[in-house]
PDB file of N, CA and C in Angstrom:
ATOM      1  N   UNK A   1     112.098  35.090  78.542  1.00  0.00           N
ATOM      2  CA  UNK A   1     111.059  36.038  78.171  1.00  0.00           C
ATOM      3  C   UNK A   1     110.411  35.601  76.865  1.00  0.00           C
ATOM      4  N   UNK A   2     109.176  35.421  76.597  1.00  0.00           N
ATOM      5  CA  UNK A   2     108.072  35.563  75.343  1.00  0.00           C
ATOM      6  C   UNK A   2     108.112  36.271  74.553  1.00  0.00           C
ATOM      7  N   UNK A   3     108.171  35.703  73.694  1.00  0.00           N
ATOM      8  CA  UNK A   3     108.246  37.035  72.280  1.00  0.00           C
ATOM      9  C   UNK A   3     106.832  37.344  72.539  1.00  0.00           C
ATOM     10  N   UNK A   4     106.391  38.563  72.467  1.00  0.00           N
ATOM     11  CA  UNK A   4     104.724  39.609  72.520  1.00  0.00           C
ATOM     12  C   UNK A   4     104.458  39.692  71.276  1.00  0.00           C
ATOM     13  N   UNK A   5     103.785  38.955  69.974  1.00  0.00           N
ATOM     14  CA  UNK A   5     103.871  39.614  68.696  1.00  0.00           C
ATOM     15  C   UNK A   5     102.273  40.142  68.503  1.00  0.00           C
ATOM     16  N   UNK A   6     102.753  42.041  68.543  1.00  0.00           N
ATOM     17  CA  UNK A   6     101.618  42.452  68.381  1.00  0.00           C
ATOM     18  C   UNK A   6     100.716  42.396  66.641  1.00  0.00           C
ATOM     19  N   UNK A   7      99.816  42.290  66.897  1.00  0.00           N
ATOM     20  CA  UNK A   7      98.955  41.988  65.733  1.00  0.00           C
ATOM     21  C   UNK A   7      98.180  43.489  64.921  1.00  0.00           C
ATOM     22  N   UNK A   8      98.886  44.015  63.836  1.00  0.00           N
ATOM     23  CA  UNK A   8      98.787  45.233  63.328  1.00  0.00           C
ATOM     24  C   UNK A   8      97.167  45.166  62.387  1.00  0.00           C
ATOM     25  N   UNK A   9      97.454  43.883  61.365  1.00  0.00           N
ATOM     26  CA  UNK A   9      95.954  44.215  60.920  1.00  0.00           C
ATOM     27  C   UNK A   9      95.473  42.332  61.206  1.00  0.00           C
ATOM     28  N   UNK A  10      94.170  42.235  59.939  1.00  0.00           N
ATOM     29  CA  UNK A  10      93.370  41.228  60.663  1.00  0.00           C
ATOM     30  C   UNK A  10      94.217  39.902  59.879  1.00  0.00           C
ATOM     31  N   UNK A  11      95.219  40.037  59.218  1.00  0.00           N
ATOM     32  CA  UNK A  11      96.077  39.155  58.322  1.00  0.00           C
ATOM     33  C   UNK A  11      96.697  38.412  59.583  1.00  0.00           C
ATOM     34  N   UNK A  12      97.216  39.279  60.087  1.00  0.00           N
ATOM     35  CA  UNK A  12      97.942  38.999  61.415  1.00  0.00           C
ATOM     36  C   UNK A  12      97.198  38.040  62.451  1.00  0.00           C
ATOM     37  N   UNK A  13      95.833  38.715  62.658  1.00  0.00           N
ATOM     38  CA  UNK A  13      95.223  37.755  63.651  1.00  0.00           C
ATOM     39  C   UNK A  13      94.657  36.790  63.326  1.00  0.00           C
ATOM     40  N   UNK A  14      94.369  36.646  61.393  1.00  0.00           N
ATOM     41  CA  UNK A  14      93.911  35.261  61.197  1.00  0.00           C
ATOM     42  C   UNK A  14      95.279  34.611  61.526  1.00  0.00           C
ATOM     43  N   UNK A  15      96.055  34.923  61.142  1.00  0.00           N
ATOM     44  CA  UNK A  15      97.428  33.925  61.341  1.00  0.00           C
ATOM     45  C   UNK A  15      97.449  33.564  63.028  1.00  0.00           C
ATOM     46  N   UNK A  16      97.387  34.196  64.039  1.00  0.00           N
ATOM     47  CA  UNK A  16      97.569  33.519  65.034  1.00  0.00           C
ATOM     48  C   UNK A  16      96.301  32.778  66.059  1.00  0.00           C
ATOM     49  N   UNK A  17      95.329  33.138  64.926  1.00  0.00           N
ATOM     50  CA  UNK A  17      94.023  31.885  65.503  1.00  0.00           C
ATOM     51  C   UNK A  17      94.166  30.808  64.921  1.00  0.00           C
ATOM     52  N   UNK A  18      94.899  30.850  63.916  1.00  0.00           N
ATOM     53  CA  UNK A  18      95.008  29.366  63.180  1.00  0.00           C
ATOM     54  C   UNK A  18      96.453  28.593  63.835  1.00  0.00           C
ATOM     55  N   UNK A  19      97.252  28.929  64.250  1.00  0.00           N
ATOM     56  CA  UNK A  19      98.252  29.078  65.251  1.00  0.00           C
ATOM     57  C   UNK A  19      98.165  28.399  66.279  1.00  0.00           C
ATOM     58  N   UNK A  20      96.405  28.447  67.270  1.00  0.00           N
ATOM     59  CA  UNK A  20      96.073  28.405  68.367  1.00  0.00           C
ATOM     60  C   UNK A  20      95.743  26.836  67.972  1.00  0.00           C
ATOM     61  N   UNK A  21      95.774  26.268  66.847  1.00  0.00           N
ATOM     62  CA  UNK A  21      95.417  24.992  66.592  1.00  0.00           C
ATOM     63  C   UNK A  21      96.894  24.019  67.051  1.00  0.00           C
ATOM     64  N   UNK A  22      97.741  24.522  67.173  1.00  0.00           N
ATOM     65  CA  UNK A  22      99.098  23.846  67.858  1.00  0.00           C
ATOM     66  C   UNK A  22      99.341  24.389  69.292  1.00  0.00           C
ATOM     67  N   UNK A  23      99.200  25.357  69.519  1.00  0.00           N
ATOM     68  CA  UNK A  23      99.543  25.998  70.776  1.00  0.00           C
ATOM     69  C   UNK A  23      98.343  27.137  71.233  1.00  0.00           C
ATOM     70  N   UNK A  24      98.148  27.085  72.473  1.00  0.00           N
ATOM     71  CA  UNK A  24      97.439  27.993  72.795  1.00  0.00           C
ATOM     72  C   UNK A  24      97.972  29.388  72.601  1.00  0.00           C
ATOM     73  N   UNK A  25      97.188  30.526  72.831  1.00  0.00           N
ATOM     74  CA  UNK A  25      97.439  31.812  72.228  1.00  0.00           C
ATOM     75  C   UNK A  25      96.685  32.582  73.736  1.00  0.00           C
ATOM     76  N   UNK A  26      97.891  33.398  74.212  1.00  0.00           N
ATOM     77  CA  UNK A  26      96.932  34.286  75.172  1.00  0.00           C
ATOM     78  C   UNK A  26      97.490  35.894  74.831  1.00  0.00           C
ATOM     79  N   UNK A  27      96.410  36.341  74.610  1.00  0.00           N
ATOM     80  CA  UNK A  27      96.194  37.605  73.766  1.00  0.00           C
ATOM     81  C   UNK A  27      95.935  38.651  74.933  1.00  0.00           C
ATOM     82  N   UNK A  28      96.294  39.986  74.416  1.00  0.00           N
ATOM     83  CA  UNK A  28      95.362  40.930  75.517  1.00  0.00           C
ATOM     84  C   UNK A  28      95.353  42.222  74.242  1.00  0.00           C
ATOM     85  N   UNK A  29      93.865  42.547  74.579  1.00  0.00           N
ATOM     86  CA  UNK A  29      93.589  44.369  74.114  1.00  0.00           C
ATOM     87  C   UNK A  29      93.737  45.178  74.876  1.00  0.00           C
ATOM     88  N   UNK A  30      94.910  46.016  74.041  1.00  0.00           N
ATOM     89  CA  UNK A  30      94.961  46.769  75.185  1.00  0.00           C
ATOM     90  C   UNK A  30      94.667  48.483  74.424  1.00  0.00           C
ATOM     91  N   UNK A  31      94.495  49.207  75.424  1.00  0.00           N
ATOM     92  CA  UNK A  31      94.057  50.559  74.732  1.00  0.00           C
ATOM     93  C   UNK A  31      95.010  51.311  75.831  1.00  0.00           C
ATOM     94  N   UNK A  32      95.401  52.120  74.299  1.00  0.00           N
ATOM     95  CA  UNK A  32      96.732  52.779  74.960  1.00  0.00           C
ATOM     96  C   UNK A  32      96.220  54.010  75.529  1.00  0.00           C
ATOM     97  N   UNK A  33      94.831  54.708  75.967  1.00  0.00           N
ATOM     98  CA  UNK A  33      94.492  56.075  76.002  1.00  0.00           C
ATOM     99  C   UNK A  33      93.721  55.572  77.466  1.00  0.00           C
ATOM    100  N   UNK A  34      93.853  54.503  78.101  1.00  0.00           N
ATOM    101  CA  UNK A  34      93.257  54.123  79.866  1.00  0.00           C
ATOM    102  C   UNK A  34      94.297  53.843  80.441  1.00  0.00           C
ATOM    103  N   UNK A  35      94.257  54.474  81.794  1.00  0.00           N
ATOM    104  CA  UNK A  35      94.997  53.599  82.681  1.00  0.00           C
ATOM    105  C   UNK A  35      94.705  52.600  83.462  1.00  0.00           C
ATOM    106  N   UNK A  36      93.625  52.055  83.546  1.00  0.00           N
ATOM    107  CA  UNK A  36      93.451  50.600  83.913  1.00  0.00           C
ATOM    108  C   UNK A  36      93.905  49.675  82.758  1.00  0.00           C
ATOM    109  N   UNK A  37      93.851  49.833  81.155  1.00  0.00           N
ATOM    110  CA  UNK A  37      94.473  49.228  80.308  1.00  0.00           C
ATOM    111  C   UNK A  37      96.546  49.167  80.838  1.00  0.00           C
ATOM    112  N   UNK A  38      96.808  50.438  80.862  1.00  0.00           N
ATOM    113  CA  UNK A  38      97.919  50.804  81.471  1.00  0.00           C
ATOM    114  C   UNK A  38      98.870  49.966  82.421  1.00  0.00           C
ATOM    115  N   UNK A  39      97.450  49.270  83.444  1.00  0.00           N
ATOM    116  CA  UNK A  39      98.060  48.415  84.423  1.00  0.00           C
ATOM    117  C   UNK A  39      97.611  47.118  83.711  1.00  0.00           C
ATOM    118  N   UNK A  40      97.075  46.501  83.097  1.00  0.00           N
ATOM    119  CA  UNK A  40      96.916  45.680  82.556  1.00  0.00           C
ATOM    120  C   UNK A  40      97.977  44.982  81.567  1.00  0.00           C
ATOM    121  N   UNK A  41      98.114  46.083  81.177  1.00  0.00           N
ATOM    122  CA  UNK A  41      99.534  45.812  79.711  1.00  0.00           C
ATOM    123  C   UNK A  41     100.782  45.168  80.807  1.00  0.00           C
ATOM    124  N   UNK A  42     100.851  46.310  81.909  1.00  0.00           N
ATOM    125  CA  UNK A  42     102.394  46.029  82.854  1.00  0.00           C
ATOM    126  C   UNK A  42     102.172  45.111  83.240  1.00  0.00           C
ATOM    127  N   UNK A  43     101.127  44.081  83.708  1.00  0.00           N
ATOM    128  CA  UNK A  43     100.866  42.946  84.057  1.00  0.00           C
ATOM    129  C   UNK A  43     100.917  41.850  83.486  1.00  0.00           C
ATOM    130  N   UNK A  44     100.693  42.029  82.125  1.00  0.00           N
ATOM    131  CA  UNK A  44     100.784  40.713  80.992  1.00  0.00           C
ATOM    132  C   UNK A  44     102.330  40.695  80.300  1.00  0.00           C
ATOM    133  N   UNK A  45     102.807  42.298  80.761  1.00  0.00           N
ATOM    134  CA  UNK A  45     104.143  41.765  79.947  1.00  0.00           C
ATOM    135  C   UNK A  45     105.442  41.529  81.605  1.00  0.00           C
ATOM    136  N   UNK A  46     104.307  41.554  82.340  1.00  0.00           N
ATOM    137  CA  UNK A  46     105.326  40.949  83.867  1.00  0.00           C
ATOM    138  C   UNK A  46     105.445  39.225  83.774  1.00  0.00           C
ATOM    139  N   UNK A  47     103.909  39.100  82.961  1.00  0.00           N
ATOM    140  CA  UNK A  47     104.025  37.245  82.983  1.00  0.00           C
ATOM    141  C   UNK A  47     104.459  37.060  81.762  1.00  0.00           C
ATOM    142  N   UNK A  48     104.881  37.953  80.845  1.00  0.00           N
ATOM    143  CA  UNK A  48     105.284  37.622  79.165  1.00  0.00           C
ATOM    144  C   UNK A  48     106.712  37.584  79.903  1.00  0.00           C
ATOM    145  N   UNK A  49     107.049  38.376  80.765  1.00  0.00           N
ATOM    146  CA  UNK A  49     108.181  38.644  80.972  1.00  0.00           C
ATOM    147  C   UNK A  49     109.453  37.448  81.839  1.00  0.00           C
ATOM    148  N   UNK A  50     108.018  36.925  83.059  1.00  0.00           N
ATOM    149  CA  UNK A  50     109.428  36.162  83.597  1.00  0.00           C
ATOM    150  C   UNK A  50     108.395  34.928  83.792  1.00  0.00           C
ATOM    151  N   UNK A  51     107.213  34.726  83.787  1.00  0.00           N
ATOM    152  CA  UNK A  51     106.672  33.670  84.035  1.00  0.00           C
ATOM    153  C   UNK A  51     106.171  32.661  82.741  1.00  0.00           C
ATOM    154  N   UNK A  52     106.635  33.830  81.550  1.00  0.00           N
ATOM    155  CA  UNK A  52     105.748  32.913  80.306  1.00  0.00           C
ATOM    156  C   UNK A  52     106.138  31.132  79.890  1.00  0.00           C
ATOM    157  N   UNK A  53     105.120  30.478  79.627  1.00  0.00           N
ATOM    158  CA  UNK A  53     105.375  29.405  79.291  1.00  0.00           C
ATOM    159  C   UNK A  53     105.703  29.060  77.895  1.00  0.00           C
ATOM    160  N   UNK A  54     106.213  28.395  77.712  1.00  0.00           N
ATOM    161  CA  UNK A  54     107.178  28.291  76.335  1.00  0.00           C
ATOM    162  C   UNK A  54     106.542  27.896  75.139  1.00  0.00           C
ATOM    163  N   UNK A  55     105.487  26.694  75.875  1.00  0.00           N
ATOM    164  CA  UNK A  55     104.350  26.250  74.909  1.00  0.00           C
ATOM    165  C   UNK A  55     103.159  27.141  74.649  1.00  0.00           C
ATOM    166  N   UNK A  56     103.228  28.472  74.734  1.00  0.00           N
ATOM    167  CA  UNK A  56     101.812  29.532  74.733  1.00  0.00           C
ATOM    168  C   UNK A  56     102.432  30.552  73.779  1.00  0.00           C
ATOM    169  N   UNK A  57     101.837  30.869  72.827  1.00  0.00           N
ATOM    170  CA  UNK A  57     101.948  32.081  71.997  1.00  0.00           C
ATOM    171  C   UNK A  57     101.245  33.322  72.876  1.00  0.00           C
ATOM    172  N   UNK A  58     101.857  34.278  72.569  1.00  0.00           N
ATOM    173  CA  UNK A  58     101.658  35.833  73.799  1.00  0.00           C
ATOM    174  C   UNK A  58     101.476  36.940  72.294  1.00  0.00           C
ATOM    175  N   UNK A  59     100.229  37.162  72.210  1.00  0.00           N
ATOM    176  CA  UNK A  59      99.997  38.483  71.262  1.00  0.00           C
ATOM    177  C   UNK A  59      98.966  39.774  71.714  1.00  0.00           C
ATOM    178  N   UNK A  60      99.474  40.787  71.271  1.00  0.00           N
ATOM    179  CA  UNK A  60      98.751  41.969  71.764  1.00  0.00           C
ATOM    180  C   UNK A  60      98.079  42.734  70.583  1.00  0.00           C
ATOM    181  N   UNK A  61      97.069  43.284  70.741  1.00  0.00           N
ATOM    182  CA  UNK A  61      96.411  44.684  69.841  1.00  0.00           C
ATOM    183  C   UNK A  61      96.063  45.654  70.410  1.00  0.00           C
ATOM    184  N   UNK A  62      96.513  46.900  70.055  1.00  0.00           N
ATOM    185  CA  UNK A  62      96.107  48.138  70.329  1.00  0.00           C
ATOM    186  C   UNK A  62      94.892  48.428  69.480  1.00  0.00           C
ATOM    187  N   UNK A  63      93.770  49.117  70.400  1.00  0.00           N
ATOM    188  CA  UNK A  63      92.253  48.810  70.507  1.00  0.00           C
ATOM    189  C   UNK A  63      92.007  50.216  69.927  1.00  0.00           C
ATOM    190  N   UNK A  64      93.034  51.143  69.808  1.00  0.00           N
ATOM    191  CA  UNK A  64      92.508  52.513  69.409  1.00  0.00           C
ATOM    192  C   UNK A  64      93.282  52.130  67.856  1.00  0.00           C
ATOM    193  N   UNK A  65      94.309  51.994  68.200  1.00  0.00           N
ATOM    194  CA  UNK A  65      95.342  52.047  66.939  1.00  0.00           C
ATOM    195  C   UNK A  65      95.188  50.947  65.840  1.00  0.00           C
ATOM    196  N   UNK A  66      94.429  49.963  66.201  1.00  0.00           N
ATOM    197  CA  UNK A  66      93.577  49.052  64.600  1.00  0.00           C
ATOM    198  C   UNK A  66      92.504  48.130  65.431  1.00  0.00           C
ATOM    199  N   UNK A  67      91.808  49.094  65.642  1.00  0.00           N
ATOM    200  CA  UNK A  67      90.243  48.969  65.768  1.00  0.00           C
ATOM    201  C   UNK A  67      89.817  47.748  64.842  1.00  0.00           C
ATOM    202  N   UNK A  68      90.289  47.150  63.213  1.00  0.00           N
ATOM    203  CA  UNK A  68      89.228  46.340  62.544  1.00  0.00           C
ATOM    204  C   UNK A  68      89.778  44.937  63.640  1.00  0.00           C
ATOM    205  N   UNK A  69      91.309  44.752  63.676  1.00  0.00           N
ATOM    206  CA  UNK A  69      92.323  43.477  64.565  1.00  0.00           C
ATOM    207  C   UNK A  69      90.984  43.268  65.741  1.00  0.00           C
ATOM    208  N   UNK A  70      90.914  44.108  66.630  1.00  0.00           N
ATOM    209  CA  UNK A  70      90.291  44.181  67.594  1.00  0.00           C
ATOM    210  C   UNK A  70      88.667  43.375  67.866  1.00  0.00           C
ATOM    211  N   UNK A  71      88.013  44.207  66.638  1.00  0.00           N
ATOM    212  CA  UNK A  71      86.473  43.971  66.358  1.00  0.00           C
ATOM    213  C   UNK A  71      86.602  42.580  65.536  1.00  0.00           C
ATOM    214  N   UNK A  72      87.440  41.769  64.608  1.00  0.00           N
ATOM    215  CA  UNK A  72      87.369  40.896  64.329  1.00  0.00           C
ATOM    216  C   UNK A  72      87.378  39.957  65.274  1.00  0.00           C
ATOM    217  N   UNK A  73      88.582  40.362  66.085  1.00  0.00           N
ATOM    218  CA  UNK A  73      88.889  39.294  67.265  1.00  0.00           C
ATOM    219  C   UNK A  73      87.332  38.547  67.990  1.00  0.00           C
ATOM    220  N   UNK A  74      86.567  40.061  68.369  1.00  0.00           N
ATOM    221  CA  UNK A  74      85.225  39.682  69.571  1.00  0.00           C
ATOM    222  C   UNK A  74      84.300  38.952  68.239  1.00  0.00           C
ATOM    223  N   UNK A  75      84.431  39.044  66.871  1.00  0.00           N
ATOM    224  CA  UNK A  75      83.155  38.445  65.654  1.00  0.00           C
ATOM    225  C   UNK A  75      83.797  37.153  65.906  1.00  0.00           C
ATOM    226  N   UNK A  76      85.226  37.097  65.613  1.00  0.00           N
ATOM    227  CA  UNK A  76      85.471  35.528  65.165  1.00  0.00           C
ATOM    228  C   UNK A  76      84.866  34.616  67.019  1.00  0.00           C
ATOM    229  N   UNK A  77      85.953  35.089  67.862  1.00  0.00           N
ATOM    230  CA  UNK A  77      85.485  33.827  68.972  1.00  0.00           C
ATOM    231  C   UNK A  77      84.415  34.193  69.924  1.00  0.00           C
ATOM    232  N   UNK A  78      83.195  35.345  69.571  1.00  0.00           N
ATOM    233  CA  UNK A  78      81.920  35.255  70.134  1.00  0.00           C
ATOM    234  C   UNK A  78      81.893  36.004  70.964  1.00  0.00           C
ATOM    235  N   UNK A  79      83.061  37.098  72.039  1.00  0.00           N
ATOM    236  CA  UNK A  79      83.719  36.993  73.087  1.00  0.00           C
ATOM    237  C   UNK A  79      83.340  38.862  72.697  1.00  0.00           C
ATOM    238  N   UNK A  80      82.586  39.277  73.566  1.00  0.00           N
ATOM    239  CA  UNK A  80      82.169  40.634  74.296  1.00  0.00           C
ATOM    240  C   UNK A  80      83.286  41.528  74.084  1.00  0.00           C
ATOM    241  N   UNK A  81      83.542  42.801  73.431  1.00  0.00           N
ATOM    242  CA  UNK A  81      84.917  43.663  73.204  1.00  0.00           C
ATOM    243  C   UNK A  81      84.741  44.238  74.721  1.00  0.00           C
ATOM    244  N   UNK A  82      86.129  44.277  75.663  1.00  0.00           N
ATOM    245  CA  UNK A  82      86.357  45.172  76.242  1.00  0.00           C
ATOM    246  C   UNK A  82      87.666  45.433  76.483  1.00  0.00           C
ATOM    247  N   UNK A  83      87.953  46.330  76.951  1.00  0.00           N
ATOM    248  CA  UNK A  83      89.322  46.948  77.424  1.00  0.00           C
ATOM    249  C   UNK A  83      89.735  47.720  78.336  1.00  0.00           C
ATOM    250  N   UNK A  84      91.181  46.892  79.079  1.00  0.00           N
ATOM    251  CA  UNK A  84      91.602  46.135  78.615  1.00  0.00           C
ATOM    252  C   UNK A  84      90.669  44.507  78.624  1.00  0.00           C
ATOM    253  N   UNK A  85      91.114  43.745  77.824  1.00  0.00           N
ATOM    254  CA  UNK A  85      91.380  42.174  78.002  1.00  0.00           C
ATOM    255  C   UNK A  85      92.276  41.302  77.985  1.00  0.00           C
ATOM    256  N   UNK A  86      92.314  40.179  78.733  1.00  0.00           N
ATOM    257  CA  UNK A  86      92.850  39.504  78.187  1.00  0.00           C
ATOM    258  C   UNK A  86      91.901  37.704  77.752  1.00  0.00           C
ATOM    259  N   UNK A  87      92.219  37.305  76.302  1.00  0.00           N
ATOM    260  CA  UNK A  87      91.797  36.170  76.097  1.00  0.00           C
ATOM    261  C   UNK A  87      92.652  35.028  75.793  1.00  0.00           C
ATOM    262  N   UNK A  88      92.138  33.589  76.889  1.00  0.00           N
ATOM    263  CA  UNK A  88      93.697  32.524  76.166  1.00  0.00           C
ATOM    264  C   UNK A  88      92.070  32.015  75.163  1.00  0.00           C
ATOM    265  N   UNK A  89      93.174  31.498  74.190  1.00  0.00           N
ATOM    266  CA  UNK A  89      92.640  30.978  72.766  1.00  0.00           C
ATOM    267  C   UNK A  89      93.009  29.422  73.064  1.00  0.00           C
ATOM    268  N   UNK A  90      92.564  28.473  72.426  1.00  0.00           N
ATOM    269  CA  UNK A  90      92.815  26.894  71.945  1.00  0.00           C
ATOM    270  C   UNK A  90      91.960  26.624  70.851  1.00  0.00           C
ATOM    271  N   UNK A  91      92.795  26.379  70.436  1.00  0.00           N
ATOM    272  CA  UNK A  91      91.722  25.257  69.078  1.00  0.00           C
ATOM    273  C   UNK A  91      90.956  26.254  68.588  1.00  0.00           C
ATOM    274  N   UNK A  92      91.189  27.415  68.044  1.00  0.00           N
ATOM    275  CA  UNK A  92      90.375  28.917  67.726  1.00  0.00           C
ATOM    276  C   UNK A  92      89.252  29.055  68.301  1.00  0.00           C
ATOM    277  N   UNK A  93      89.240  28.556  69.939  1.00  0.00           N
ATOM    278  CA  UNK A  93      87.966  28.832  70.945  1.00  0.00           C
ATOM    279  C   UNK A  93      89.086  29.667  71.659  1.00  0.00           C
ATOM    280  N   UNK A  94      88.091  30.847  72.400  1.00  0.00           N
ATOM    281  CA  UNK A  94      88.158  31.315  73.676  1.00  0.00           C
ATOM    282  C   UNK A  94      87.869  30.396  74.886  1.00  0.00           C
ATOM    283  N   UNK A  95      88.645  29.762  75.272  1.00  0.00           N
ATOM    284  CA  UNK A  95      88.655  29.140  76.248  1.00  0.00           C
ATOM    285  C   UNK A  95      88.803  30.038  77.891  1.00  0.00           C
ATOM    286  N   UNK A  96      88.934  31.049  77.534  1.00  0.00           N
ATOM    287  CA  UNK A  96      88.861  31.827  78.996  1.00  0.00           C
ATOM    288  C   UNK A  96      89.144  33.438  78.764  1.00  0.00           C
ATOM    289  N   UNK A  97      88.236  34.208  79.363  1.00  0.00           N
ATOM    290  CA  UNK A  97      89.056  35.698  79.117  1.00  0.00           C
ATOM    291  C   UNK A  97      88.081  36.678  80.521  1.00  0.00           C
ATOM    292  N   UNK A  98      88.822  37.725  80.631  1.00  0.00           N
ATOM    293  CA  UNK A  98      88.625  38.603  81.758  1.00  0.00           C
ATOM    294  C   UNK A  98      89.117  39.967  81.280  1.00  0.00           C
ATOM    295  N   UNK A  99      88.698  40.682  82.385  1.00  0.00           N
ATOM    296  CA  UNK A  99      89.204  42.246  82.055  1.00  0.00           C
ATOM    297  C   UNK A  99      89.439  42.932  82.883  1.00  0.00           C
ATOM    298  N   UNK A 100      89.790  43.885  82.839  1.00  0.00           N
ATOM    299  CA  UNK A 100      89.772  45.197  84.022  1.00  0.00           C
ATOM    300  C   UNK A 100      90.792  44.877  85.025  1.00  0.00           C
ATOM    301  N   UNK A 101      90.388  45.110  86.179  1.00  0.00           N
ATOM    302  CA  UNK A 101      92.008  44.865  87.198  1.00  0.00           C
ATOM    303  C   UNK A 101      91.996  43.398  87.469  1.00  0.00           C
ATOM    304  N   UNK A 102      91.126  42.316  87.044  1.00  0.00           N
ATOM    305  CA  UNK A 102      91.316  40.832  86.745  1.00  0.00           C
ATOM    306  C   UNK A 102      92.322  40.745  85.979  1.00  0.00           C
ATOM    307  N   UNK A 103      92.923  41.251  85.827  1.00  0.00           N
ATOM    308  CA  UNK A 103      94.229  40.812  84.218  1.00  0.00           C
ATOM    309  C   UNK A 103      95.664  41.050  85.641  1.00  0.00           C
ATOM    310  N   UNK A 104      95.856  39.632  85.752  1.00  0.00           N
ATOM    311  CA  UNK A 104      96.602  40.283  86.585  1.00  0.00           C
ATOM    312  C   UNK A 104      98.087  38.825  86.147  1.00  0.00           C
ATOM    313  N   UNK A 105      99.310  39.309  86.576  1.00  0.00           N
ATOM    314  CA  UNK A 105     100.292  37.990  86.395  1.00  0.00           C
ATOM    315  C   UNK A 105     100.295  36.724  86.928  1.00  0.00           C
ATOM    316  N   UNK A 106      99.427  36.664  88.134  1.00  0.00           N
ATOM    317  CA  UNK A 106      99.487  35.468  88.786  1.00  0.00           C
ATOM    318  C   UNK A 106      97.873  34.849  88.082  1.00  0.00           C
ATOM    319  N   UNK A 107      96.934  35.663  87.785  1.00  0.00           N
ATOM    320  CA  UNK A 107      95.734  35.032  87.019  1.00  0.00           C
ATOM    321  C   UNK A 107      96.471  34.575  85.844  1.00  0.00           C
ATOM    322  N   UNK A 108      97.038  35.131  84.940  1.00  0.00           N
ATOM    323  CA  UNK A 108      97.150  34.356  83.578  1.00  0.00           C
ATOM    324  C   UNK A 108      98.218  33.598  83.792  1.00  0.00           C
ATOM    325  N   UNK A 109      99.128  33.070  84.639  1.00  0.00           N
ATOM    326  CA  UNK A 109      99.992  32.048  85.017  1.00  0.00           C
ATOM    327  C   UNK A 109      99.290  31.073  85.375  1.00  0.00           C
ATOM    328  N   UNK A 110      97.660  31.104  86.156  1.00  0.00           N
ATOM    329  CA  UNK A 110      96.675  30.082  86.746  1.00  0.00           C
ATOM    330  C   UNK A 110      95.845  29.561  85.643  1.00  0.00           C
ATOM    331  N   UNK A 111      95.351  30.776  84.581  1.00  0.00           N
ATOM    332  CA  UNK A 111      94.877  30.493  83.823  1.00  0.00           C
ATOM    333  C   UNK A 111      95.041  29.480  82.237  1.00  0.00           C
ATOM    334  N   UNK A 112      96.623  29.412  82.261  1.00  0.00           N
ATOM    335  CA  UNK A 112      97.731  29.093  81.637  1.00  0.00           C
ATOM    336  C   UNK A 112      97.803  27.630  82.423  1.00  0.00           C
ATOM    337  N   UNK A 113      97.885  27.531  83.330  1.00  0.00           N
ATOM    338  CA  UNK A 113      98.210  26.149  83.797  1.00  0.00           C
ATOM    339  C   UNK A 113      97.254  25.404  83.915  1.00  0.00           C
ATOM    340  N   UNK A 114      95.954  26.039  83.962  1.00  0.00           N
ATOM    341  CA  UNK A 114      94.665  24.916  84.057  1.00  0.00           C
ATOM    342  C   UNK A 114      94.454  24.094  82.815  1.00  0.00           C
ATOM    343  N   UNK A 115      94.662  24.605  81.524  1.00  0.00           N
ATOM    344  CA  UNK A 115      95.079  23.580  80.263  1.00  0.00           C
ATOM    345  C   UNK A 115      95.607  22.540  80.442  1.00  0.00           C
ATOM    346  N   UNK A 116      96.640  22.387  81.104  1.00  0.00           N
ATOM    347  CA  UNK A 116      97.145  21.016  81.664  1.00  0.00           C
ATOM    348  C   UNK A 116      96.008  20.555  82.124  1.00  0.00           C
TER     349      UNK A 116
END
């Protein structure tokens, strides 16, 4: 299993975009007040859970609960706020992201392996 290290303020998320310069980073926003976020979260921590790859950093933000983490995230890599999301990071690019019932365990296991 992946350690999930959720990202409280924007200290946090500069630290794991600069991070993404050794290892990719696949992130998800999630908002704890939807239930399509709801199924989203159970889905990323199903592939945090038994499919994660060892070489990928796995971080989360709650989208109600530190809103600046969130809004920095979509300023720094260009990338449209919605929720849920999920975005994989490289090299502090968004190299891929989706949302809504697209967030699924077998997408970010595909999405995860196309880096290779």
């Amino acid at each position: 299993m992946a350690q999930v290290r959720e990202l409280k303020d924007v200290k946090d998320w500069k630290m794991m975009l600069e991070c993404s310069s050794g290892k990719p980073v696949m992130l998800l926003k999630h908002s704890t007040r939807c239930p399509v976020s709801a199924e989203a979260y159970d889905q990323f921590m199903k592939h945090a859970g038994k499919e994660a790859e060892t070489d990928v950093e796995y971080a989360l933000v709650l989208v109600v609960e530190h809103r600046p983490v969130s809004n920095s995230i979509a300023e720094d890599l260009g990338v449209r706020h919605e929720s849920p999301q999920a975005i994989l990071i490289r090299d502090g690019q968004a190299v891929w992201n989706d949302s809504h019932w697209r967030i699924t365990a077998e997408m970010l296991k595909e999405r995860i392996g196309a880096l290779s």
